[in-house]
C-alpha atoms as a PDB file:
ATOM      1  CA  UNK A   1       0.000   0.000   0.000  1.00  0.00           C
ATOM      2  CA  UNK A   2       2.740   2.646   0.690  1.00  0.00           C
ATOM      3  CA  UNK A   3       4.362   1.809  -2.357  1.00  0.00           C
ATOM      4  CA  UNK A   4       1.357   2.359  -4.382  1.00  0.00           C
ATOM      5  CA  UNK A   5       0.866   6.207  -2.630  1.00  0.00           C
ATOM      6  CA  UNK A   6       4.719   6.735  -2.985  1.00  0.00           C
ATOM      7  CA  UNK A   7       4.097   5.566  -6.725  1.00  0.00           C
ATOM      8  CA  UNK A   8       1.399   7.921  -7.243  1.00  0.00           C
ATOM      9  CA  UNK A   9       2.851  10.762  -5.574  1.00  0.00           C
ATOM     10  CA  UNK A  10       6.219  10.557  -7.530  1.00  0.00           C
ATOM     11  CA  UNK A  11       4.147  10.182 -10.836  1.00  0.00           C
ATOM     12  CA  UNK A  12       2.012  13.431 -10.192  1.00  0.00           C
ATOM     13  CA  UNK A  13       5.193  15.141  -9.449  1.00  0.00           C
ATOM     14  CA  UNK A  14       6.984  14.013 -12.725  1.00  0.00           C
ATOM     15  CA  UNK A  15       3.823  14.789 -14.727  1.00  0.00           C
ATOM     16  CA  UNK A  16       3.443  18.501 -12.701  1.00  0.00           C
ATOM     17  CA  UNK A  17       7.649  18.914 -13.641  1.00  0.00           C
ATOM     18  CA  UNK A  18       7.551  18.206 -17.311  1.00  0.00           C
ATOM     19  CA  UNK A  19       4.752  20.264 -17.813  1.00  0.00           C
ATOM     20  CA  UNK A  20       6.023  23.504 -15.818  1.00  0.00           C
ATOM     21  CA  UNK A  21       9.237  22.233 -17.683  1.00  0.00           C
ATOM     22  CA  UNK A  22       7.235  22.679 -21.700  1.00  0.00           C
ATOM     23  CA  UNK A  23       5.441  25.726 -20.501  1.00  0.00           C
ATOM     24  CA  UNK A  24       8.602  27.416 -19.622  1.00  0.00           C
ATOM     25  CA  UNK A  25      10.371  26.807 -22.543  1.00  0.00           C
ATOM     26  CA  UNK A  26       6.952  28.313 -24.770  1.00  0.00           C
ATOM     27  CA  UNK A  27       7.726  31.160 -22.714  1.00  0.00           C
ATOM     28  CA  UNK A  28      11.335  31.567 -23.431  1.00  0.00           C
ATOM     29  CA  UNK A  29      10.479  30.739 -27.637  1.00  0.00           C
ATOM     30  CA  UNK A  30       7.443  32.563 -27.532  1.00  0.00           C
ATOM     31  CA  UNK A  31       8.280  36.130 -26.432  1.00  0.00           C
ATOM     32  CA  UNK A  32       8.029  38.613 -29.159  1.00  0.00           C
ATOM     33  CA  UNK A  33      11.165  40.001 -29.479  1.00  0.00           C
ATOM     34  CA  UNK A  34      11.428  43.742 -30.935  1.00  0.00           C
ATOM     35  CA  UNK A  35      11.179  43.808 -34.370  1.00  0.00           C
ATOM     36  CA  UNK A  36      14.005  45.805 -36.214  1.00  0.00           C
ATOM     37  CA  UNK A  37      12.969  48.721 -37.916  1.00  0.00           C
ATOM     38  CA  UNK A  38      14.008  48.156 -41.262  1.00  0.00           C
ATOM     39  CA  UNK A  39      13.568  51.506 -42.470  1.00  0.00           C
ATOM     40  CA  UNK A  40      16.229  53.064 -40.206  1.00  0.00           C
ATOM     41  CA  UNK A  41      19.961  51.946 -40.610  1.00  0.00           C
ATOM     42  CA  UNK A  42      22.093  51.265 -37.795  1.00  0.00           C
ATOM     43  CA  UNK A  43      23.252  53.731 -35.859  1.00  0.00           C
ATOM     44  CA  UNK A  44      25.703  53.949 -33.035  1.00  0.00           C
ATOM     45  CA  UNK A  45      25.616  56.319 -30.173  1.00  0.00           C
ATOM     46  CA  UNK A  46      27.140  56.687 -26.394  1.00  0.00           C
ATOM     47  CA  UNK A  47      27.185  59.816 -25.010  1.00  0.00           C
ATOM     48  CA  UNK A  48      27.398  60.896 -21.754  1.00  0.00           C
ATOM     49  CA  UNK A  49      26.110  64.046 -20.012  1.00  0.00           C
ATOM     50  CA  UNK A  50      25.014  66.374 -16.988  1.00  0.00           C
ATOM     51  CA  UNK A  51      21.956  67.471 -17.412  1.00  0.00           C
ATOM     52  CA  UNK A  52      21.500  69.410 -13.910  1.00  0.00           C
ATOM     53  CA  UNK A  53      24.268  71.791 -15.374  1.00  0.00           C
ATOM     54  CA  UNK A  54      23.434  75.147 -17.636  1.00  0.00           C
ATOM     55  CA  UNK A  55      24.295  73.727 -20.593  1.00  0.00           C
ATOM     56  CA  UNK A  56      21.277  70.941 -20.473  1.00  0.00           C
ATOM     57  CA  UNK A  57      18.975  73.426 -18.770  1.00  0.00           C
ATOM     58  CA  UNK A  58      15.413  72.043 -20.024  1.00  0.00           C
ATOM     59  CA  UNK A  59      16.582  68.939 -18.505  1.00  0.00           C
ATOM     60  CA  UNK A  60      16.661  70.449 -14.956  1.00  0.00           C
ATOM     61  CA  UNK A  61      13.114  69.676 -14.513  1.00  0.00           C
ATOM     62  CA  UNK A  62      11.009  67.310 -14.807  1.00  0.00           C
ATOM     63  CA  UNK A  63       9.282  67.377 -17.969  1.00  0.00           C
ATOM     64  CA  UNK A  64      11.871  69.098 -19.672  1.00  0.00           C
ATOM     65  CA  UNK A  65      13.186  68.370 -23.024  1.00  0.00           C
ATOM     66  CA  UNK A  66      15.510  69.506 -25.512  1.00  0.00           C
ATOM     67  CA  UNK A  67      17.685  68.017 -29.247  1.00  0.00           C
ATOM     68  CA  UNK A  68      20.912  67.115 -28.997  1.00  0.00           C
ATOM     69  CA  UNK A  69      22.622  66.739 -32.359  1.00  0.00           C
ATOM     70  CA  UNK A  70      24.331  63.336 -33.065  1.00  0.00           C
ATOM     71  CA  UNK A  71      26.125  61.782 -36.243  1.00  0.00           C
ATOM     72  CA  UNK A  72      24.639  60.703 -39.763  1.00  0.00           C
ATOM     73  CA  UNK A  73      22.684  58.461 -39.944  1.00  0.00           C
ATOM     74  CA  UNK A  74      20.338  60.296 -36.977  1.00  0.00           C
ATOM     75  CA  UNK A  75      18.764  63.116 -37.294  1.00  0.00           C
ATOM     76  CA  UNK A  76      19.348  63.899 -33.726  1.00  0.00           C
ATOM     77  CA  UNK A  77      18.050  63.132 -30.229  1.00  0.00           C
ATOM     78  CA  UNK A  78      15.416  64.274 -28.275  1.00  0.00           C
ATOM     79  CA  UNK A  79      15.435  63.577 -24.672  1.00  0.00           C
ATOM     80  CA  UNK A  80      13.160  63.939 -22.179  1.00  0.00           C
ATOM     81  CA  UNK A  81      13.171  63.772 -18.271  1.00  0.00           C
ATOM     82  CA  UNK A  82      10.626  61.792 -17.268  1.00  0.00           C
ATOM     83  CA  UNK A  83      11.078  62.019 -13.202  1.00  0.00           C
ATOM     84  CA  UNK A  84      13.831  62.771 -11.112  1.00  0.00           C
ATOM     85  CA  UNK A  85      15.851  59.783 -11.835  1.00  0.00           C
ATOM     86  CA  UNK A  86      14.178  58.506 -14.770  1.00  0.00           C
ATOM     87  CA  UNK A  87      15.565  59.925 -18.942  1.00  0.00           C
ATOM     88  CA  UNK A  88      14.208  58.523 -22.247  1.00  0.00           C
ATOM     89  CA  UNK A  89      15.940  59.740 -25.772  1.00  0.00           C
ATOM     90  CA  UNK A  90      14.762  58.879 -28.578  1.00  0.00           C
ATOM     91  CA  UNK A  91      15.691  59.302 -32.649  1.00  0.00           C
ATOM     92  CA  UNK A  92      14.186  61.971 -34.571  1.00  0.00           C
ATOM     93  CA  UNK A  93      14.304  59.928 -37.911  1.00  0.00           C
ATOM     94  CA  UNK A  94      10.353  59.820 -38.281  1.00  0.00           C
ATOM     95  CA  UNK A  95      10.189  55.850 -37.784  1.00  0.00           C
ATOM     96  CA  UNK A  96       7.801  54.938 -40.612  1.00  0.00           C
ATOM     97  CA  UNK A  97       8.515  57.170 -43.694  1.00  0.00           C
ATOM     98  CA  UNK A  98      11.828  58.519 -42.677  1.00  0.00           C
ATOM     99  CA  UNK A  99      13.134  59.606 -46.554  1.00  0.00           C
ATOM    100  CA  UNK A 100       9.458  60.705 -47.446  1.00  0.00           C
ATOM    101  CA  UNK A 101       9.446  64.386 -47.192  1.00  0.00           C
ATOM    102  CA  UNK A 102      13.531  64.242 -48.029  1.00  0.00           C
ATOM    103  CA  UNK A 103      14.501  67.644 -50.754  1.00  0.00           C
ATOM    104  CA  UNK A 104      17.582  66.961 -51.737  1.00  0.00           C
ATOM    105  CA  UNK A 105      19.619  66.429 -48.117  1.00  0.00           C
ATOM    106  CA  UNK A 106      17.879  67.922 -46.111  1.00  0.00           C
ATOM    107  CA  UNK A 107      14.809  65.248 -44.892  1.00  0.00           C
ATOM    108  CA  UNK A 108      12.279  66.425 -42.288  1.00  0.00           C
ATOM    109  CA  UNK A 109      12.542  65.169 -38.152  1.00  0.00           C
ATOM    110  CA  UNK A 110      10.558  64.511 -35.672  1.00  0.00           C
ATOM    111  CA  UNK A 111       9.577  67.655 -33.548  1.00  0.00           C
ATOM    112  CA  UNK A 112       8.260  68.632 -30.296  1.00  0.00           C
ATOM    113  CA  UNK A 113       7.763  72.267 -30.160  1.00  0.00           C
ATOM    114  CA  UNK A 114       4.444  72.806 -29.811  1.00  0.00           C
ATOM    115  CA  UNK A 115       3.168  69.265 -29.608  1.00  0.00           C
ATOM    116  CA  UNK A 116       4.748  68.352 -25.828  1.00  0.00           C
ATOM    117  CA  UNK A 117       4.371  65.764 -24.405  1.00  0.00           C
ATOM    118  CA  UNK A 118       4.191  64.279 -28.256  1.00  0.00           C
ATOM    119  CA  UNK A 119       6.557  64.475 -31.169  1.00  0.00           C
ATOM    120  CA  UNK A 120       4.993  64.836 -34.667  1.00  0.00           C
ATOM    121  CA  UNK A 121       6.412  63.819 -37.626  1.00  0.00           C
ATOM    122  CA  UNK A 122       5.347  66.905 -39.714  1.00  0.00           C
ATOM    123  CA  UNK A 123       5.657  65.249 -42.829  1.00  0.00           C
ATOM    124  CA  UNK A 124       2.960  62.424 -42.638  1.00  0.00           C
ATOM    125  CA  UNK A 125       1.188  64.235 -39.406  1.00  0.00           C
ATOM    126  CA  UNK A 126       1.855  61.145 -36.789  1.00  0.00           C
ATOM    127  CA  UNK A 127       2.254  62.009 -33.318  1.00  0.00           C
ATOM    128  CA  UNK A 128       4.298  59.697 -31.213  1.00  0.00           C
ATOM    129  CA  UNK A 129       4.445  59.729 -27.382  1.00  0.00           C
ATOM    130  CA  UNK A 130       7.483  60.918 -25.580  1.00  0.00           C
ATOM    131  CA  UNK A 131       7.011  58.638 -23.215  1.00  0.00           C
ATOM    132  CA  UNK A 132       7.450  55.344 -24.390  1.00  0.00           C
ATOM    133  CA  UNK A 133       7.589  56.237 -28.370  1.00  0.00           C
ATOM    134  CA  UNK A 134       4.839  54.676 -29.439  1.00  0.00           C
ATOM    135  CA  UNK A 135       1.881  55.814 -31.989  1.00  0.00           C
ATOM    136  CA  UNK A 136      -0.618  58.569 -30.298  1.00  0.00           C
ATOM    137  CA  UNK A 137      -2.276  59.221 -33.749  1.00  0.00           C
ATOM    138  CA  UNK A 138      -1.496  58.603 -36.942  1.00  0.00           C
ATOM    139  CA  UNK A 139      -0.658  55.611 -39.135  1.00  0.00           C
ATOM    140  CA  UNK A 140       2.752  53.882 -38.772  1.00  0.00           C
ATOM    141  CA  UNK A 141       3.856  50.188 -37.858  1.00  0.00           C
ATOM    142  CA  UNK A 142       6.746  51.506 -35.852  1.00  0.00           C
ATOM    143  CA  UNK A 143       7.527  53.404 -32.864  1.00  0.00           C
ATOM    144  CA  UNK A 144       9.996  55.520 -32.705  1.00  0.00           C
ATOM    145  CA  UNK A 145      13.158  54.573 -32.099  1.00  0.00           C
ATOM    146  CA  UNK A 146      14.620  54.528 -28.577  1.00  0.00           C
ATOM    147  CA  UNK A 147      18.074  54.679 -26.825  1.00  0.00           C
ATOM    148  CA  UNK A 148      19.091  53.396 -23.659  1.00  0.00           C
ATOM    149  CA  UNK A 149      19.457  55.656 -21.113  1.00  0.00           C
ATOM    150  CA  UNK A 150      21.178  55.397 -17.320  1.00  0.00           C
ATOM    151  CA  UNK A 151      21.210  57.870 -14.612  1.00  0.00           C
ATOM    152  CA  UNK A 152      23.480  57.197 -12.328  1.00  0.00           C
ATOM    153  CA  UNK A 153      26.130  59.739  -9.905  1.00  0.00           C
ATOM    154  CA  UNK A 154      24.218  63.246 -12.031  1.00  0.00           C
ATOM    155  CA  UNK A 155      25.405  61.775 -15.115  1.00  0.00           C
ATOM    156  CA  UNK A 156      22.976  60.541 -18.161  1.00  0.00           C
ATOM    157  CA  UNK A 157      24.618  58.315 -20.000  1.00  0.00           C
ATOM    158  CA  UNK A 158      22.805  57.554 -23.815  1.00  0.00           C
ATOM    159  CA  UNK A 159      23.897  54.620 -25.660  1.00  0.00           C
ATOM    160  CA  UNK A 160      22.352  51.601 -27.887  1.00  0.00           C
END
């Protein structure tokens, strides 16, 4: 009798394991991964700066923003402070349609002047959030796109 419960304990285990065991590994092979723009090219970018000094003024406050400029292929960066600790930066190729509204070499960037807490792409008239870069209005597949950002010692470091 004991080894019959001690037999149907271990098998109810075994069964309980190998399933935990499958669903875990649908959960590592089934998380979406972000999908690579293929519209902008790669683009490298590590920069590091204070922005509690003078210089980075709008980004003494929360809610503040301003453009940095940055190599070809970007357009620039806009960054924003979202909270004390907390910085986002993002591209301001417009994600979707970037060579659209292009004359010659001089193609059209995101803006937020105007528009805050949004940046619109002033060429097909999509708004994207500053927050997390996503779609507020508008038509578009892609958010825009968005550099790492760390906080740490009052300096922002932005990098991908």
């Amino acid at each position: 009798m004991i080894d019959f419960i001690t037999h149907t304990i271990r098998s109810f285990f075994r069964k309980r394991l190998v399933c935990i065991f499958v669903l875990m590994l649908g959960l590592m092979w089934g998380c979406d991964k972000e999908i690579r723009n293929p519209n902008i090219p790669e683009i490298f970018l590590n920069v590091t700066l204070d922005p509690n000094s003078t210089i980075y003024q709008p980004l003494n406050t929360v809610g503040g923003w301003m453009y940095l400029t940055s190599e070809v292929p970007s357009r620039g960066i806009i960054v924003h402070r979202v909270t004390i600790d907390e910085f986002v930066a993002f591209d301001r190729i417009p994600p979707n349609e970037p060579d659209r509204c292009c004359q010659g070499t001089v193609c059209t960037r995101l803006l937020v002047d105007g528009y805050y807490p949004f940046a619109k792409d002033t060429c097909t008239q999509t708004m994207y959030s500053l927050l997390d870069g996503s779609i507020f209005e508008g038509e578009g597949r892609y958010p825009m796109i968005r550099y790492n950002t760390l906080y740490s010692g009052g300096l922002l470091r932005i990098f991908n």
